[in-house]
Protein backbone atom coordinates (compact mmCIF):
# COMPACT_ATOMS: atom_id res chain seq x y z
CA UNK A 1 122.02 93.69 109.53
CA UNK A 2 120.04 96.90 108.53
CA UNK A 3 117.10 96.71 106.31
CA UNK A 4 115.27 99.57 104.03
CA UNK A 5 111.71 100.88 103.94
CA UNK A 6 111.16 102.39 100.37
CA UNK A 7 107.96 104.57 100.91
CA UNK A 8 106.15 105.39 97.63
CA UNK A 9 104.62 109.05 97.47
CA UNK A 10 102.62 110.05 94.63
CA UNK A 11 102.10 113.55 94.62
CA UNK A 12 99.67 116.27 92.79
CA UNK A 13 99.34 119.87 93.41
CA UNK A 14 100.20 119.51 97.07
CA UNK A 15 102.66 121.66 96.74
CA UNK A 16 101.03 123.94 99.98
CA UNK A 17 101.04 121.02 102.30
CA UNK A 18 103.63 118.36 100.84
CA UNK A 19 106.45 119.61 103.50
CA UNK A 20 103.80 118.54 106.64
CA UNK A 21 103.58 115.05 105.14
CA UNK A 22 107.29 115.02 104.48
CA UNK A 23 108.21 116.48 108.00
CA UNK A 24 105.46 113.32 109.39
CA UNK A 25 107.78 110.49 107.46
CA UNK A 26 110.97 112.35 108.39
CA UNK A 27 110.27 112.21 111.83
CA UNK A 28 108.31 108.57 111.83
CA UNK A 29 110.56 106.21 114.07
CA UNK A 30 110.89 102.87 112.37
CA UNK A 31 111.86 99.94 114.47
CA UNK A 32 115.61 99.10 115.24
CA UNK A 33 117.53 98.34 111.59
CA UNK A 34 115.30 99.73 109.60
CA UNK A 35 116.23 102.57 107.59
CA UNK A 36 113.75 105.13 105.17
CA UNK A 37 114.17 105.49 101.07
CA UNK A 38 111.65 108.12 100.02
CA UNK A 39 110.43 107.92 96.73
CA UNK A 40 108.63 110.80 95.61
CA UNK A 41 106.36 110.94 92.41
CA UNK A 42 105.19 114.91 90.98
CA UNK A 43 102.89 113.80 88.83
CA UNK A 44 103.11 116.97 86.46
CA UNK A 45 101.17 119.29 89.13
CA UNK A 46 100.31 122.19 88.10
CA UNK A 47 101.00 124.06 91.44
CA UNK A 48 104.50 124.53 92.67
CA UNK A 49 104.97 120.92 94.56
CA UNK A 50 107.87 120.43 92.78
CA UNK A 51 109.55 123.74 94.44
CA UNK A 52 108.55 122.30 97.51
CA UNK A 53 109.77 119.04 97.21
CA UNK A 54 113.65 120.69 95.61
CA UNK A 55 113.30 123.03 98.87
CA UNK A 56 112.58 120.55 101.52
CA UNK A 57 115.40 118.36 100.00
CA UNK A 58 117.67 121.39 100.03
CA UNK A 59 116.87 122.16 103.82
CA UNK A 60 116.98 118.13 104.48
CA UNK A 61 119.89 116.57 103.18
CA UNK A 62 120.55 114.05 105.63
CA UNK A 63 117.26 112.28 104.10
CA UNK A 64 117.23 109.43 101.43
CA UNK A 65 114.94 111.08 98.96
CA UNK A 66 114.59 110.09 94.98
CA UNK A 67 112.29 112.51 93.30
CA UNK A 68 111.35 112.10 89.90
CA UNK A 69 108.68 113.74 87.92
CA UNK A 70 106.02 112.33 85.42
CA UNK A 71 106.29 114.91 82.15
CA UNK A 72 102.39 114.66 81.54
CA UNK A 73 99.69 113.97 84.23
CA UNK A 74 99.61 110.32 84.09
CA UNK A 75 97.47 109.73 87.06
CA UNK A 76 97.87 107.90 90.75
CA UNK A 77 98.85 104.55 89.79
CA UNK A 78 101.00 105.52 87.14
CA UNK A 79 102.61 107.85 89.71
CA UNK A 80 102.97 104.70 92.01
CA UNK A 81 103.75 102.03 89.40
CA UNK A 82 107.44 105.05 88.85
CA UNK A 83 107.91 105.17 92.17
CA UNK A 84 107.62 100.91 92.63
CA UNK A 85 110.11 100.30 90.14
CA UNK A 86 112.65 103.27 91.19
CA UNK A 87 112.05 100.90 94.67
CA UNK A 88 115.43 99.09 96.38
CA UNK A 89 113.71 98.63 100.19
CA UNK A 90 113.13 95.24 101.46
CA UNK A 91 109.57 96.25 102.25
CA UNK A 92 107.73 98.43 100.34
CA UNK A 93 105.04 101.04 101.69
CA UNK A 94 102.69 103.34 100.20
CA UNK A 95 102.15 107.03 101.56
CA UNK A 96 99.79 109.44 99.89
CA UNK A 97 101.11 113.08 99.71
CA UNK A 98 97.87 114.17 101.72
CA UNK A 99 97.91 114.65 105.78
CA UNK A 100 94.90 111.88 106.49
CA UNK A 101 97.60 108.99 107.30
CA UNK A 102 99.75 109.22 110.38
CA UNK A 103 103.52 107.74 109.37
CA UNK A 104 103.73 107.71 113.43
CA UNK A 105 101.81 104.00 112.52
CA UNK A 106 104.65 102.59 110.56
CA UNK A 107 105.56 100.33 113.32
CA UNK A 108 101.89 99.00 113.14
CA UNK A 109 101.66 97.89 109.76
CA UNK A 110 105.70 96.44 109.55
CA UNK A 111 105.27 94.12 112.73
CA UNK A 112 103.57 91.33 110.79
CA UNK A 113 106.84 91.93 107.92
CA UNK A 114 109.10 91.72 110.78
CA UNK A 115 107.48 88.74 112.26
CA UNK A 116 107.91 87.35 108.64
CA UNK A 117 104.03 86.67 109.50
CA UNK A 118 102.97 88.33 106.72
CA UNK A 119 104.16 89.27 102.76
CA UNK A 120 101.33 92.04 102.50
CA UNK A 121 100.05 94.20 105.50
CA UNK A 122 96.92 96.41 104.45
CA UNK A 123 95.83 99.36 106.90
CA UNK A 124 92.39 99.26 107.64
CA UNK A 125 89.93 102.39 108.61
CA UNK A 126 87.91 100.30 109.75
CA UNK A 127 88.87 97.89 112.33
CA UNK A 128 90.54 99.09 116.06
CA UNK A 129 90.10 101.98 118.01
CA UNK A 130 92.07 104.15 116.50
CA UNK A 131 90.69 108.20 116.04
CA UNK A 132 88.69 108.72 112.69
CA UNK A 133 87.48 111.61 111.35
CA UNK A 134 83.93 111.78 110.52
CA UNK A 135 83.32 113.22 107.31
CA UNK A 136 81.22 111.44 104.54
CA UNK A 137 78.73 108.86 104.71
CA UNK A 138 78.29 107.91 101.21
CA UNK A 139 82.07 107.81 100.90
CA UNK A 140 81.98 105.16 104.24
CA UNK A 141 79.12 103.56 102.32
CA UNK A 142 81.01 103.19 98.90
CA UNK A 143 84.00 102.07 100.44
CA UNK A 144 82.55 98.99 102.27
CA UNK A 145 80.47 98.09 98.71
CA UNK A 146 83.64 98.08 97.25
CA UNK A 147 85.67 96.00 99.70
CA UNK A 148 82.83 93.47 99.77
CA UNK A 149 82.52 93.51 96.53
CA UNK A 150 86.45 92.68 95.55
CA UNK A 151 86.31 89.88 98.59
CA UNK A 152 83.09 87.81 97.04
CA UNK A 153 85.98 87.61 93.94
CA UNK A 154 88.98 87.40 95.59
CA UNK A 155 87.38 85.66 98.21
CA UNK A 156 89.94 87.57 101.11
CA UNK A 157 87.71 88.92 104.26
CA UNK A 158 89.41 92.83 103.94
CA UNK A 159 87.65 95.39 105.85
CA UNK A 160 89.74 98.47 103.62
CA UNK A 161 90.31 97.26 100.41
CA UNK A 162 90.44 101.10 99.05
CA UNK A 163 93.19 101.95 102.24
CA UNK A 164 96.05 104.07 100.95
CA UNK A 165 98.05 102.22 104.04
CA UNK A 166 99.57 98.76 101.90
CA UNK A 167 102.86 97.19 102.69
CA UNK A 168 105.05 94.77 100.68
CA UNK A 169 107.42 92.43 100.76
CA UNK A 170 109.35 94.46 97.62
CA UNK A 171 110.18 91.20 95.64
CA UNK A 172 106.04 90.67 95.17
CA UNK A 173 104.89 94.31 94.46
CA UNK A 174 107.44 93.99 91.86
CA UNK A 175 106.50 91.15 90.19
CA UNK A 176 103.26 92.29 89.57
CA UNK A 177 102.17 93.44 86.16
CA UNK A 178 99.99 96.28 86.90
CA UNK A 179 98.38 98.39 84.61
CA UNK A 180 95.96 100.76 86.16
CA UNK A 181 96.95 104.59 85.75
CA UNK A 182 94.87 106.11 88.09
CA UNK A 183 92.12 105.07 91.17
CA UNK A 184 92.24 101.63 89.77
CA UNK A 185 95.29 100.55 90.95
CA UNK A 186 93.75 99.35 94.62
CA UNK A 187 91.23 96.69 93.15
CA UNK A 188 93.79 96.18 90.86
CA UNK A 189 96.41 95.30 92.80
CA UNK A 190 94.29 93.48 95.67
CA UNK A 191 93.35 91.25 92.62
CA UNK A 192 96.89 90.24 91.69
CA UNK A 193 98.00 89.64 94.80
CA UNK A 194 95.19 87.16 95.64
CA UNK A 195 96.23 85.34 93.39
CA UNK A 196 100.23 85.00 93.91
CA UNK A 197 101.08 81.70 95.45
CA UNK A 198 101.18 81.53 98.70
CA UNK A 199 100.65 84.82 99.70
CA UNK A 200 100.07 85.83 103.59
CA UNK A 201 97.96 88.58 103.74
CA UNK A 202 97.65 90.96 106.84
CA UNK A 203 95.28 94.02 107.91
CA UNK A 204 95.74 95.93 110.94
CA UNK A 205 94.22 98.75 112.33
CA UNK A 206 95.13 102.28 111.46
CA UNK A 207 93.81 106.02 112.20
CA UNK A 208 92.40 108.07 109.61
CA UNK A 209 91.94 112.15 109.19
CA UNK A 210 90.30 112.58 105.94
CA UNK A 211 90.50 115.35 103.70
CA UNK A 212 87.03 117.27 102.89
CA UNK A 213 86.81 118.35 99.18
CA UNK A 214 87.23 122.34 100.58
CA UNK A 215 90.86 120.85 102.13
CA UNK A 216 91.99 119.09 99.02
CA UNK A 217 89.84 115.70 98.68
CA UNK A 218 90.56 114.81 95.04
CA UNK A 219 88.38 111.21 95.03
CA UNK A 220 84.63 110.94 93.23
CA UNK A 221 82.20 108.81 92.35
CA UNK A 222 83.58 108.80 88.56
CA UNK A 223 86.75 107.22 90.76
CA UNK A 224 84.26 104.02 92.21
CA UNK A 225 82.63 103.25 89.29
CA UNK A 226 86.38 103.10 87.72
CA UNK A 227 87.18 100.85 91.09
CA UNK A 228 83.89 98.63 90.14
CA UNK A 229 84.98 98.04 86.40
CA UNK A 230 88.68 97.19 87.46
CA UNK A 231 87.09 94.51 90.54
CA UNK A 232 85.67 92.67 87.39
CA UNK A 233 88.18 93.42 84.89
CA UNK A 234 91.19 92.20 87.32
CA UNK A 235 89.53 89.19 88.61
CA UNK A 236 86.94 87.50 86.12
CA UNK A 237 89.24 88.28 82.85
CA UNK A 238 92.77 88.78 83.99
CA UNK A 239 93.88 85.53 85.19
């Protein structure tokens, strides 16, 4: 019996590289019974991704594609939170629109799902031997303040709680009331789903080629004080 990945792609003003990432998933082999939905969110860009996106659907019929697009820039997680509940996949996977994920590593992060290990597989930058580009210390920095600081609450041991690189069991994702519109929806969502019952949680490793800011890089520090805010909000007042 076939099952269905639905993988989530917010998009903004990528309309100059969107086809690459598209072109990466397209050709990403999934292991055997596993078919792709792609969900794609324009979230209002000012650019021409949404010509893209009608273009490479024209040229690419064969492919399951939903696109959909947000009337007023709503933000990331809004973006997401569309996309989620337009899901039907039995797993669940989120893709940025960017080029500094490899789809190639879908079979990484679905083996625990498959194993029916695990009912959430994060991708960590951190852990394996995988290739990395170097690019930003501070950003490194931030990101491992943040993860610590979301574990001492949620009291998980991530090493990437800010990866773009989560998978889910569709049913949980789903069930999850989440509110964040923009960067928040990571600590926001690591939050909730600490606290479903009996959760299995998973991180493997994964390869990373980060954007600079001349390439594209849309993430600031206005973004990780907004991530710091929703690691308190999400896990001392939200239960």
């Amino acid at each position: 019996m076939s099952q269905l990945l639905s993988i989530i792609i917010p998009a903004y003003n990528e309309g100059r590289t969107i086809h690459f990432i598209l072109d990466k998933v397209r050709d990403a082999e999934l292991p055997e019974g596993l078919k792709k939905e792609i969900i794609i969110t324009n979230d209002c860009s000012t650019d021409d991704t949404e010509e893209a996106i009608k273009r490479y659907m024209a040229t690419n019929p064969e492919l399951n594609i939903i696109y959909q697009k947000h009337e007023t820039n709503k933000g990331k997680g809004a973006a997401l939170h569309t996309g989620i509940t337009r899901a039907t996949g039995d797993f669940l996977l989120i893709q940025d629109a960017d080029l500094e994920y490899d789809p190639r590593e879908y079979p990484i992060l679905l083996r625990p799902l498959l194993e029916g290990v695990a009912d959430v597989v994060y991708g960590s930058r951190f852990m394996g031997g995988r290739p990395h580009r170097i690019l930003f210390f501070w950003h490194s920095i931030g990101n491992k303040f943040l993860t610590n600081l979301s574990n001492i609450f949620t009291n998980l041991n991530l090493t990437d709680m800010e990866t773009c690189y989560k998978v889910f069991r569709r049913e949980i994702i789903q069930s999850l009331p989440l509110r964040e519109k923009r960067f928040g929806f990571e600590p926001e969502v690591t939050a909730r789903i600490a606290r479903f019952p009996g959760i299995r949680i998973y991180e493997v490793g994964i390869s990373y080629y980060g954007r600079s800011y001349a390439d594209g890089k849309k993430i600031g520090w206005k973004d990780g004080v907004r991530a710091i805010y929703c690691i308190l909000k999400y896990n001392l007042f939200a239960r």
